[in-house]
C-alpha atoms as a PDB file:
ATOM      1  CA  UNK A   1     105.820  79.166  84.281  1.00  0.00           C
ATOM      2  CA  UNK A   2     106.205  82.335  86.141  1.00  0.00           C
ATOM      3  CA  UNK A   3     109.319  83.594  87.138  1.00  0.00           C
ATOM      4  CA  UNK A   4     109.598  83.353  90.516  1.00  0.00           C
ATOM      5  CA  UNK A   5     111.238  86.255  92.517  1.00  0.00           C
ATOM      6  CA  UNK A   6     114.077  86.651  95.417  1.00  0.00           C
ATOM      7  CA  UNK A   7     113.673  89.757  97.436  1.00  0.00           C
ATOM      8  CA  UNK A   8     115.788  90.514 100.083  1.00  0.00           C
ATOM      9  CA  UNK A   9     114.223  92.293 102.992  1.00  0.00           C
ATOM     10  CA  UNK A  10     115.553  95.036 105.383  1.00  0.00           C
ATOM     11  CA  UNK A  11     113.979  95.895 108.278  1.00  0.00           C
ATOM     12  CA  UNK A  12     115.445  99.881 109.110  1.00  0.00           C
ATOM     13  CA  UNK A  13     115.451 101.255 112.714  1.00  0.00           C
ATOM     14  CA  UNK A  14     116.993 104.762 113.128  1.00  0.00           C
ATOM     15  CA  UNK A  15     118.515 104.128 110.360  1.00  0.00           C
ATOM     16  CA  UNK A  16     120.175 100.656 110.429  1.00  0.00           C
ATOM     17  CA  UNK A  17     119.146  97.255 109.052  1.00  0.00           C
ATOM     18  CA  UNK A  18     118.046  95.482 112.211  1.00  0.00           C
ATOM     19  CA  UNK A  19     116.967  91.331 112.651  1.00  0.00           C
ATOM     20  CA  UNK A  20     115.853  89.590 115.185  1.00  0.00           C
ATOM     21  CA  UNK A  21     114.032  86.578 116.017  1.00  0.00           C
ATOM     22  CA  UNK A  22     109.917  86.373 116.331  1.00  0.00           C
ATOM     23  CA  UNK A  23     110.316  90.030 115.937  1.00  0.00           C
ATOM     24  CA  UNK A  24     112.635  90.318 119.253  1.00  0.00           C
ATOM     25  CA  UNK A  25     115.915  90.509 120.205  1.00  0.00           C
ATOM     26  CA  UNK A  26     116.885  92.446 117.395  1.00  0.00           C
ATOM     27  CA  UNK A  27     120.854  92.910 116.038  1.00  0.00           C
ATOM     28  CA  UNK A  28     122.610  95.225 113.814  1.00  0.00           C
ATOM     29  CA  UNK A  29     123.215  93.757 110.467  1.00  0.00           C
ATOM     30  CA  UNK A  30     124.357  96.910 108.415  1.00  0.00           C
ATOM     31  CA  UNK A  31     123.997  99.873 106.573  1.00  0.00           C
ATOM     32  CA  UNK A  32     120.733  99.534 104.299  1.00  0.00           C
ATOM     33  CA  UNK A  33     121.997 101.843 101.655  1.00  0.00           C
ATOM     34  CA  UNK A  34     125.250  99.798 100.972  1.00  0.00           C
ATOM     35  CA  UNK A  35     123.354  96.868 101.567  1.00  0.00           C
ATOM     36  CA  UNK A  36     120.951  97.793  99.340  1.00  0.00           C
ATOM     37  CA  UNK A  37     123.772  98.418  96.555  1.00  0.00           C
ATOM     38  CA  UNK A  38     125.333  94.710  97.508  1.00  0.00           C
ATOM     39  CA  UNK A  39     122.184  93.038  96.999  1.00  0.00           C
ATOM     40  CA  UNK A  40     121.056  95.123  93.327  1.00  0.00           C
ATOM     41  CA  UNK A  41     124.553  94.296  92.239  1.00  0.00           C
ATOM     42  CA  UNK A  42     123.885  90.116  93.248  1.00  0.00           C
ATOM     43  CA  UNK A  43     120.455  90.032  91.006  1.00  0.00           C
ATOM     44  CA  UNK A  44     117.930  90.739  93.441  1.00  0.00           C
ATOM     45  CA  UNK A  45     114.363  90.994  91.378  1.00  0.00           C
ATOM     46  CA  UNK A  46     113.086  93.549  94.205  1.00  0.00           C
ATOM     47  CA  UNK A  47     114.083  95.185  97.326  1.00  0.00           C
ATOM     48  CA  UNK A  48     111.761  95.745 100.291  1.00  0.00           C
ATOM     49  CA  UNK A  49     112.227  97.978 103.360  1.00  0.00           C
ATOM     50  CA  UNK A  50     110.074  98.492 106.333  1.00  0.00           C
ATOM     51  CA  UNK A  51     110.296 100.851 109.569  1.00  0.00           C
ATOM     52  CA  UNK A  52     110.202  99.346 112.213  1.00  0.00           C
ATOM     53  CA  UNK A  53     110.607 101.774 114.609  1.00  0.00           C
ATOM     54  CA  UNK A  54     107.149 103.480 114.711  1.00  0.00           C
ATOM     55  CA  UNK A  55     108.089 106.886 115.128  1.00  0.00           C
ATOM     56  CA  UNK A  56     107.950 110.393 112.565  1.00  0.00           C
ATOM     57  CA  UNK A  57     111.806 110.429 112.857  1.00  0.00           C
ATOM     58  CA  UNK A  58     112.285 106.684 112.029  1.00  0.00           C
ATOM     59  CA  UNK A  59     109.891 107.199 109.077  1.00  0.00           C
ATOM     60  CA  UNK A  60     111.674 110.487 107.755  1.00  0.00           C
ATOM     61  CA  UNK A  61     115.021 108.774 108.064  1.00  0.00           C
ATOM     62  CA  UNK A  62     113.850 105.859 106.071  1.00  0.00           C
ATOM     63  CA  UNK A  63     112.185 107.912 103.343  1.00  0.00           C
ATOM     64  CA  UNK A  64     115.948 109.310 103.140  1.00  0.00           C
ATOM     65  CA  UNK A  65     117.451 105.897 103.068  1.00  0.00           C
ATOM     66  CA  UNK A  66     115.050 105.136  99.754  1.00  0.00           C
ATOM     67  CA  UNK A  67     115.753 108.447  98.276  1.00  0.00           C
ATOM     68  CA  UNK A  68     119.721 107.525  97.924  1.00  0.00           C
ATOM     69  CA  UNK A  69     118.923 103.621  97.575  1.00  0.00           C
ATOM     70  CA  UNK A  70     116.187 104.384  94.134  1.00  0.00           C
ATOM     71  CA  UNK A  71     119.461 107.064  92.404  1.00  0.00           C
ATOM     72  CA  UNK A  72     121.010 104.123  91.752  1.00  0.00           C
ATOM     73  CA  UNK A  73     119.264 100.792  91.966  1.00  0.00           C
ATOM     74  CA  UNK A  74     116.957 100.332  89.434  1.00  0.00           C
ATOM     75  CA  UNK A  75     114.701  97.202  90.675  1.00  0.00           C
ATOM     76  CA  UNK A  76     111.493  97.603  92.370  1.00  0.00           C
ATOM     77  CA  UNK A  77     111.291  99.010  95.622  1.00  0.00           C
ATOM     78  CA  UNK A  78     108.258  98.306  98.615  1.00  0.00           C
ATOM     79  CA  UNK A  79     108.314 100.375 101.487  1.00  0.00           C
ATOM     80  CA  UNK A  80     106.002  99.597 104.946  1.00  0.00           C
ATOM     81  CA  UNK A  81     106.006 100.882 108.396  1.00  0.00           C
ATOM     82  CA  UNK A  82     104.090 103.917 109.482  1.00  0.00           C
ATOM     83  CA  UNK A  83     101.696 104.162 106.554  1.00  0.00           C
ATOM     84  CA  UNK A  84      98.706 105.262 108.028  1.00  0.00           C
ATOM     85  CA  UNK A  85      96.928 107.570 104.940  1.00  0.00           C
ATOM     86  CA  UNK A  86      97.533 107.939 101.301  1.00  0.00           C
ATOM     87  CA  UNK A  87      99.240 110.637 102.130  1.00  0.00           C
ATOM     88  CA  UNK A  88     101.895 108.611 103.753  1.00  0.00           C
ATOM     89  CA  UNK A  89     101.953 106.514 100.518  1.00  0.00           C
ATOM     90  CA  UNK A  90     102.543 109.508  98.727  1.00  0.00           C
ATOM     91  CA  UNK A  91     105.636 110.153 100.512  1.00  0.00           C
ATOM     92  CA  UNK A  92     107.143 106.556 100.035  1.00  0.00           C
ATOM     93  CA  UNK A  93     106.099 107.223  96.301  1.00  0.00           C
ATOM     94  CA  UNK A  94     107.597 110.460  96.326  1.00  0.00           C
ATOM     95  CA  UNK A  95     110.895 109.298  97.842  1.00  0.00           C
ATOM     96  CA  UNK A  96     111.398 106.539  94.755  1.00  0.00           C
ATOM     97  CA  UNK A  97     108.852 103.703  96.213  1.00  0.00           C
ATOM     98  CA  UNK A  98     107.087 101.743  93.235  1.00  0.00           C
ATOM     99  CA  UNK A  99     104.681 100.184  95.880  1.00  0.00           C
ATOM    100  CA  UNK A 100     104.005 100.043  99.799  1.00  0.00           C
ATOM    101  CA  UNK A 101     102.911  97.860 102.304  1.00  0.00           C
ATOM    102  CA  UNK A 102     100.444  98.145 105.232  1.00  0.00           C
ATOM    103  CA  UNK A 103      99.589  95.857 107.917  1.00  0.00           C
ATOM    104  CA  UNK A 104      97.858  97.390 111.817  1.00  0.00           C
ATOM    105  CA  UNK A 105      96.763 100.497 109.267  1.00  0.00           C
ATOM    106  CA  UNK A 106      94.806  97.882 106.965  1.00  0.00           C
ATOM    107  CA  UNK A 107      93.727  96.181 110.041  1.00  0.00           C
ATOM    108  CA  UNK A 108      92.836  99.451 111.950  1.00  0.00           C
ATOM    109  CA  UNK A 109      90.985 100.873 109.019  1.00  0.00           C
ATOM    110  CA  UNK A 110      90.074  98.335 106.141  1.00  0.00           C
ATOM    111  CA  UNK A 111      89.424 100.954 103.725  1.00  0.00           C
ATOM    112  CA  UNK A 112      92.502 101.908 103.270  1.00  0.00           C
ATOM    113  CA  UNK A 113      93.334  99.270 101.151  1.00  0.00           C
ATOM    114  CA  UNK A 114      90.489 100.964  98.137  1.00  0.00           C
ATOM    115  CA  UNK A 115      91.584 104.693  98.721  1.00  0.00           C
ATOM    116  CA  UNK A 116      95.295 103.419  98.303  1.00  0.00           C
ATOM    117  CA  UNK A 117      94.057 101.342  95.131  1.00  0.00           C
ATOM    118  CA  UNK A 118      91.924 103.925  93.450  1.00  0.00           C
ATOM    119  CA  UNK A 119      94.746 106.831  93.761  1.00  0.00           C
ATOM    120  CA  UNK A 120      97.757 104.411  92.797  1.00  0.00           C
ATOM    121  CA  UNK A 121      96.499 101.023  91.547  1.00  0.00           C
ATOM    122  CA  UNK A 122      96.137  97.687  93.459  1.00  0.00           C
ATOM    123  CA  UNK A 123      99.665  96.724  91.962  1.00  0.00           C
ATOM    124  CA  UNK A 124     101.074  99.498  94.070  1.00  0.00           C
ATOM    125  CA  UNK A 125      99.238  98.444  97.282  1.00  0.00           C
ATOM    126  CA  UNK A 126     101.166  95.418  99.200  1.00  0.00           C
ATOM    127  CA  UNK A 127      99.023  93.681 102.484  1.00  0.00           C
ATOM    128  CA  UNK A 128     101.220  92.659 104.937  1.00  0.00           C
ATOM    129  CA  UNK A 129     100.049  89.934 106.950  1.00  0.00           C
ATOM    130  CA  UNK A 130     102.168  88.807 110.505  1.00  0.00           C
ATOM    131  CA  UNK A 131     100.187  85.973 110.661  1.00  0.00           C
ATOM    132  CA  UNK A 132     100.706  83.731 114.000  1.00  0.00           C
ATOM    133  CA  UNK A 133      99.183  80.138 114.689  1.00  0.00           C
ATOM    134  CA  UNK A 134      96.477  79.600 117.195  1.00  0.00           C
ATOM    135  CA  UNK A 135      95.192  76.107 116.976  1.00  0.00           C
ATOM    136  CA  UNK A 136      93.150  73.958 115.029  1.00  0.00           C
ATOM    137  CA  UNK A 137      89.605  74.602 113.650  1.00  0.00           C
ATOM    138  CA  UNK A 138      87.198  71.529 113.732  1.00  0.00           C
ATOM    139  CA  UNK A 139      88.311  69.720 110.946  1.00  0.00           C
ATOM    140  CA  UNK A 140      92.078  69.563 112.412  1.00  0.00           C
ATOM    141  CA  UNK A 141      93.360  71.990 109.996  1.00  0.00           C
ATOM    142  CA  UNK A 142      95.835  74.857 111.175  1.00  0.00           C
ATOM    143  CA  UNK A 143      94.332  77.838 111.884  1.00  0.00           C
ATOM    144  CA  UNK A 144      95.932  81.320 111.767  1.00  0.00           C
ATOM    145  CA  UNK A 145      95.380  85.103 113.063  1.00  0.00           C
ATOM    146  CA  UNK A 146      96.246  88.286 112.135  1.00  0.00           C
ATOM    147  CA  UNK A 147      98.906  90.469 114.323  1.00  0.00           C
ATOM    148  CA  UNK A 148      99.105  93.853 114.553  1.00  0.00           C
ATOM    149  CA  UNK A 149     101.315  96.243 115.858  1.00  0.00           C
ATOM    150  CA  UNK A 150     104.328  94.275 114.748  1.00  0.00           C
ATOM    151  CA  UNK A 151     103.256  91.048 115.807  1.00  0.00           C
ATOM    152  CA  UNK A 152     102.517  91.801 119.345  1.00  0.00           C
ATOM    153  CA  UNK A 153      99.038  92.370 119.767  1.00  0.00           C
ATOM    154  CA  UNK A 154      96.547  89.005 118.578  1.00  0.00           C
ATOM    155  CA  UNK A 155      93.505  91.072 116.700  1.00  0.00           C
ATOM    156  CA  UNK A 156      91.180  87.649 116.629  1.00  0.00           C
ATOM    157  CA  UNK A 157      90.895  88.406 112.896  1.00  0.00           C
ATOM    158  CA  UNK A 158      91.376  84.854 110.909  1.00  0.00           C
ATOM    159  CA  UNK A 159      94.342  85.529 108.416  1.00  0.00           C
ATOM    160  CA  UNK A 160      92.891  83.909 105.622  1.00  0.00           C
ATOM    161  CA  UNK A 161      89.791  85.432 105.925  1.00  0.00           C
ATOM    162  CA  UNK A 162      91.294  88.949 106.108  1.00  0.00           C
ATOM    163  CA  UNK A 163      93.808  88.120 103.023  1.00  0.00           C
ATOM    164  CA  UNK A 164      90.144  87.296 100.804  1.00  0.00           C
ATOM    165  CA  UNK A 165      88.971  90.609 102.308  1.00  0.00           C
ATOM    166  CA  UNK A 166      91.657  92.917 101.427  1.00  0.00           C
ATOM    167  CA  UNK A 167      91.965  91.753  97.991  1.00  0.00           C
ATOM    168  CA  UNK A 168      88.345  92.289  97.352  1.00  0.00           C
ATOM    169  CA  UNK A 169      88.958  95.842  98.610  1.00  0.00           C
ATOM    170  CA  UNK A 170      91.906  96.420  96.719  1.00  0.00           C
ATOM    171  CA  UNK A 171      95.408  94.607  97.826  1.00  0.00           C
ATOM    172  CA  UNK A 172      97.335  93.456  94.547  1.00  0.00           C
ATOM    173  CA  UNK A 173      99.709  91.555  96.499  1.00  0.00           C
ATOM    174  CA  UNK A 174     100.122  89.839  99.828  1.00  0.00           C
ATOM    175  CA  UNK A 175     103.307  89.855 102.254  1.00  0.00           C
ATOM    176  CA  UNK A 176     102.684  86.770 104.013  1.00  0.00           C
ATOM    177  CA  UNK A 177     104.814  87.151 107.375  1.00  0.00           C
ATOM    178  CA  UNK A 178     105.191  83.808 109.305  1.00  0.00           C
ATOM    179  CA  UNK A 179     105.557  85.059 113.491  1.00  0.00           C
ATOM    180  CA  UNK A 180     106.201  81.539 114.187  1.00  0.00           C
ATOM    181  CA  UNK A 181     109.191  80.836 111.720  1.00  0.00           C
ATOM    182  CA  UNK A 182     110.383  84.692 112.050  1.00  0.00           C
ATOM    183  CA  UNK A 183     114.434  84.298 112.637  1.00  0.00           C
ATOM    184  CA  UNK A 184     113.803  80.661 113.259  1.00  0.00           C
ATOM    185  CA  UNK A 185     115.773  79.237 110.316  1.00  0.00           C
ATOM    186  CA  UNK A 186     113.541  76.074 110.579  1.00  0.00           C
ATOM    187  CA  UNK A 187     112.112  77.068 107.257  1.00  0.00           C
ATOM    188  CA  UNK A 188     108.969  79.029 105.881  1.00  0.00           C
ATOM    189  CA  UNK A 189     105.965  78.337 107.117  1.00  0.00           C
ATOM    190  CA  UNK A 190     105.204  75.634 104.257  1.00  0.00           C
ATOM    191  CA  UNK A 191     101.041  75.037 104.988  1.00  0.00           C
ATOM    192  CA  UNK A 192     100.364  78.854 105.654  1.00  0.00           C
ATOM    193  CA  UNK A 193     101.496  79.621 102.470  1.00  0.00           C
ATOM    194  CA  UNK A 194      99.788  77.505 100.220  1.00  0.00           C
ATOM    195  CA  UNK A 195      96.628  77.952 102.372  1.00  0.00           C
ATOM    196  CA  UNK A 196      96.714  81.709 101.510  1.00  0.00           C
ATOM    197  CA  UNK A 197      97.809  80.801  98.037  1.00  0.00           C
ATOM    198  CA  UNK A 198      94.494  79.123  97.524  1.00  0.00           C
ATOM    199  CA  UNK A 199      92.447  81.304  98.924  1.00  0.00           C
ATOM    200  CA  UNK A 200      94.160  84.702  96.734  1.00  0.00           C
ATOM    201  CA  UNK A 201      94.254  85.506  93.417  1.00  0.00           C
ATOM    202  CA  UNK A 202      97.416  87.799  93.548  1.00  0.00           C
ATOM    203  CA  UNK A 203     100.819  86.817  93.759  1.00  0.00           C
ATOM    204  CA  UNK A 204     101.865  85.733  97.693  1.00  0.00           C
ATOM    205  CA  UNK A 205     105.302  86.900  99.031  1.00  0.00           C
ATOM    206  CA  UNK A 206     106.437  84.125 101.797  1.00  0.00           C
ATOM    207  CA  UNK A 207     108.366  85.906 104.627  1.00  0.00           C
ATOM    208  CA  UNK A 208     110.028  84.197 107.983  1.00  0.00           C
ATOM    209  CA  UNK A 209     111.968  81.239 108.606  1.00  0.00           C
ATOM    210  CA  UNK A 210     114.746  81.044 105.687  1.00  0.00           C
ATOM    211  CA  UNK A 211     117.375  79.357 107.129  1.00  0.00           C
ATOM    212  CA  UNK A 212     118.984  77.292 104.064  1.00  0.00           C
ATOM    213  CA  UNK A 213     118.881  77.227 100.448  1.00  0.00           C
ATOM    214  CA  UNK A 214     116.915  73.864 100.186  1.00  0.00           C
ATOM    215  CA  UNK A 215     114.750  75.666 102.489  1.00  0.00           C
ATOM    216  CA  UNK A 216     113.795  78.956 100.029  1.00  0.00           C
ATOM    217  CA  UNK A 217     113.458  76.003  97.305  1.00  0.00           C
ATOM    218  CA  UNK A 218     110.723  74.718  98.686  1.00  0.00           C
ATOM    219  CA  UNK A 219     108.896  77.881  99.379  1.00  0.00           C
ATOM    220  CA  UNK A 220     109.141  78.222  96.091  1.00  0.00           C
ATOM    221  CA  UNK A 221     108.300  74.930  94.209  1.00  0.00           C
ATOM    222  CA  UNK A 222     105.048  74.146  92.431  1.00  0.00           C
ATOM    223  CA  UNK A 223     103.095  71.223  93.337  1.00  0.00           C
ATOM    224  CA  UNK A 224     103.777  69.634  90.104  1.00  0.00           C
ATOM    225  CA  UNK A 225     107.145  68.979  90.250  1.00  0.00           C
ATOM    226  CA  UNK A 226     106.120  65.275  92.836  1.00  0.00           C
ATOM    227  CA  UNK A 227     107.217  66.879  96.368  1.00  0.00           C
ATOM    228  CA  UNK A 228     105.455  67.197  98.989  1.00  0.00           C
ATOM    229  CA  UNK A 229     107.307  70.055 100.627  1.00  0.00           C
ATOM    230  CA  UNK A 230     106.487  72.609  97.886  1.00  0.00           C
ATOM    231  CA  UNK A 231     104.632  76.537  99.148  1.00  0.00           C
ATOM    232  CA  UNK A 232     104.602  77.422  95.221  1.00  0.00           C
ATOM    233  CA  UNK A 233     105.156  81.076  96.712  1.00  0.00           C
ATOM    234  CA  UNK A 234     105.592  84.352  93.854  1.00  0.00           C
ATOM    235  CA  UNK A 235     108.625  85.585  95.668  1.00  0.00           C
ATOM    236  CA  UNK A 236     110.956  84.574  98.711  1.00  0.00           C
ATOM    237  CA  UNK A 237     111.420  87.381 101.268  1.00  0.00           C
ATOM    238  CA  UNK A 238     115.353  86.416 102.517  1.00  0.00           C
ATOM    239  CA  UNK A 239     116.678  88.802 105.227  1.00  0.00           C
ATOM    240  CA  UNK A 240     119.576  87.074 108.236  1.00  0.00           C
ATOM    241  CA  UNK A 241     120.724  84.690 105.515  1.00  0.00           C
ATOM    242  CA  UNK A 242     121.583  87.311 103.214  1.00  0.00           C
ATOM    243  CA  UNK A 243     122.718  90.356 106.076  1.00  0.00           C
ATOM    244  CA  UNK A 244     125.036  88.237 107.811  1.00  0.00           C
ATOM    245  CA  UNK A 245     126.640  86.772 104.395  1.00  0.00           C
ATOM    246  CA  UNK A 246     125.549  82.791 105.243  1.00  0.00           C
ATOM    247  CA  UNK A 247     124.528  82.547 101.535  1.00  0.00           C
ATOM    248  CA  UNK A 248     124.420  85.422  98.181  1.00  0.00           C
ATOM    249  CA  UNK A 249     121.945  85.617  96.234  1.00  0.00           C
ATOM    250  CA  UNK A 250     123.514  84.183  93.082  1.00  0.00           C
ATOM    251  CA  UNK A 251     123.401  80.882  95.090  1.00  0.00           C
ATOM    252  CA  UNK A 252     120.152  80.842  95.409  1.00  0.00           C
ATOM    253  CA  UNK A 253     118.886  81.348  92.556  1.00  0.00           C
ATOM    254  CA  UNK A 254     121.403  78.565  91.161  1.00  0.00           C
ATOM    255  CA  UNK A 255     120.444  76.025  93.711  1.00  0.00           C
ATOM    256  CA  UNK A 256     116.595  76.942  93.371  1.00  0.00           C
ATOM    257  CA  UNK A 257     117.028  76.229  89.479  1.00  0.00           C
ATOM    258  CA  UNK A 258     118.485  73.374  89.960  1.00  0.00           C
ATOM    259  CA  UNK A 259     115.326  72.367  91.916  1.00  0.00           C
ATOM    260  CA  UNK A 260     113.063  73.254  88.993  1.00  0.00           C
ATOM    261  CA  UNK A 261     112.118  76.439  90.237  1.00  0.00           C
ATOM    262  CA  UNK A 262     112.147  79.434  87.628  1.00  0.00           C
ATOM    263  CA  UNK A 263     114.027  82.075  88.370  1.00  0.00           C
ATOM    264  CA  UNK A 264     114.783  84.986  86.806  1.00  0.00           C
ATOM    265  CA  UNK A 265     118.280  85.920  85.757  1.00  0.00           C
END
């Protein structure tokens, strides 16, 4: 069995780790660089920032924040927010990035994803997806669309549809954000998850809604272990749990062993 991964996840706005809830109402919760060191130090498999506040500045002061966080934490690093062109990539590369993420860019301009993939390979190429529910389809199954523009504006475009498409034009790896379980703490978004887990053949990052340990378990369990709460997610993306020190990330990876979950150590 695959190794399953915990990443902890910092949103950075002028410079600051910032969460909030359904992407609102944000709070301070640190300074990414020291958090950063904190988190490397605990085991963390990967670290992942993203901009969030949409401006050159914001961008230039985040691309700083990576610089100092990759001379001294050796884990993989994914950077999103404000990449718009390869060249942008290039930057985040530049500054110590192993891969990026894109989400309204992807959206905005689909082909994006292949001119990122042919100059740096799909594994360096991360779709982020802020996927929201909107109702049922026919059947009664859940159906989902894709946000842009950090979550605010509804683009019509099915999520699971646009996860197939992107891989098939070059994503190697898909940040599934949950809008409705953001800063929640009522637990990841369970059926989105293994919906876009079926439908993908590259690993699926679960984001939004971590609220207990039991809770980033299940995101992570494979079907095969008898429960019926399992998302058999690649990775956990943990961010208010971790910034405001209600669990470590040695404890997770403890409990989520005990579970049956592999984790790597």
């Amino acid at each position: 069995m695959q190794a399953k991964r915990i990443i902890p996840c910092l949103d950075v706005d002028d410079g600051r780790v910032v969460k909030g809830v359904q992407f609102q109402d944000l709070q301070d919760a640190g300074d990414p660089v020291e958090l950063a060191r904190i988190y490397n130090a605990e085991g963390a498999d990967e670290l992942t920032f993203l901009d969030i506040g949409a401006s050159y500045k914001s961008r230039a002061t985040l691309l700083e924040v990576v610089r100092q966080v990759a001379a001294e934490v050796f884990i993989p690093l994914c950077v999103g927010g404000g990449i718009r062109r390869v060249e942008d990539m290039r930057d985040a590369m530049n500054a110590g990035a192993d891969k990026v993420s894109v989400c309204t860019s992807a959206l905005q301009t689909p082909g994006l994803l292949s001119e990122m993939a042919q100059v740096y390979g799909s594994q360096c190429v991360v779709l982020s997806i802020d996927a929201k529910r909107v109702g049922e389809d026919a059947a009664g199954r859940p159906r989902w669309h894709a946000f842009s523009h950090g979550g605010r504006t509804d683009t019509g475009i099915d999520a699971v549809a646009w996860a197939i498409q992107a891989v098939e034009l070059g994503a190697g790896e898909i940040l599934l954000n949950s809008i409705d379980a953001d800063g929640t703490g009522v637990g990841y978004d369970l059926p989105l998850t293994r919906t876009i887990l079926d439908a993908v053949p590259v690993p699926v990052i679960a984001s939004g809604g971590a609220g207990s340990l039991e809770q980033i378990a299940q995101v992570l369990l494979p079907p095969e272990l008898g429960t019926d709460d399992w998302g058999n997610a690649d990775a956990a993306l943990v961010a208010s749990l971790l910034h405001f020190g209600k669990v470590r990330i040695p404890e997770i990876k403890q409990y989520a062993a005990s579970k049956g979950v592999c984790v790597r150590w």
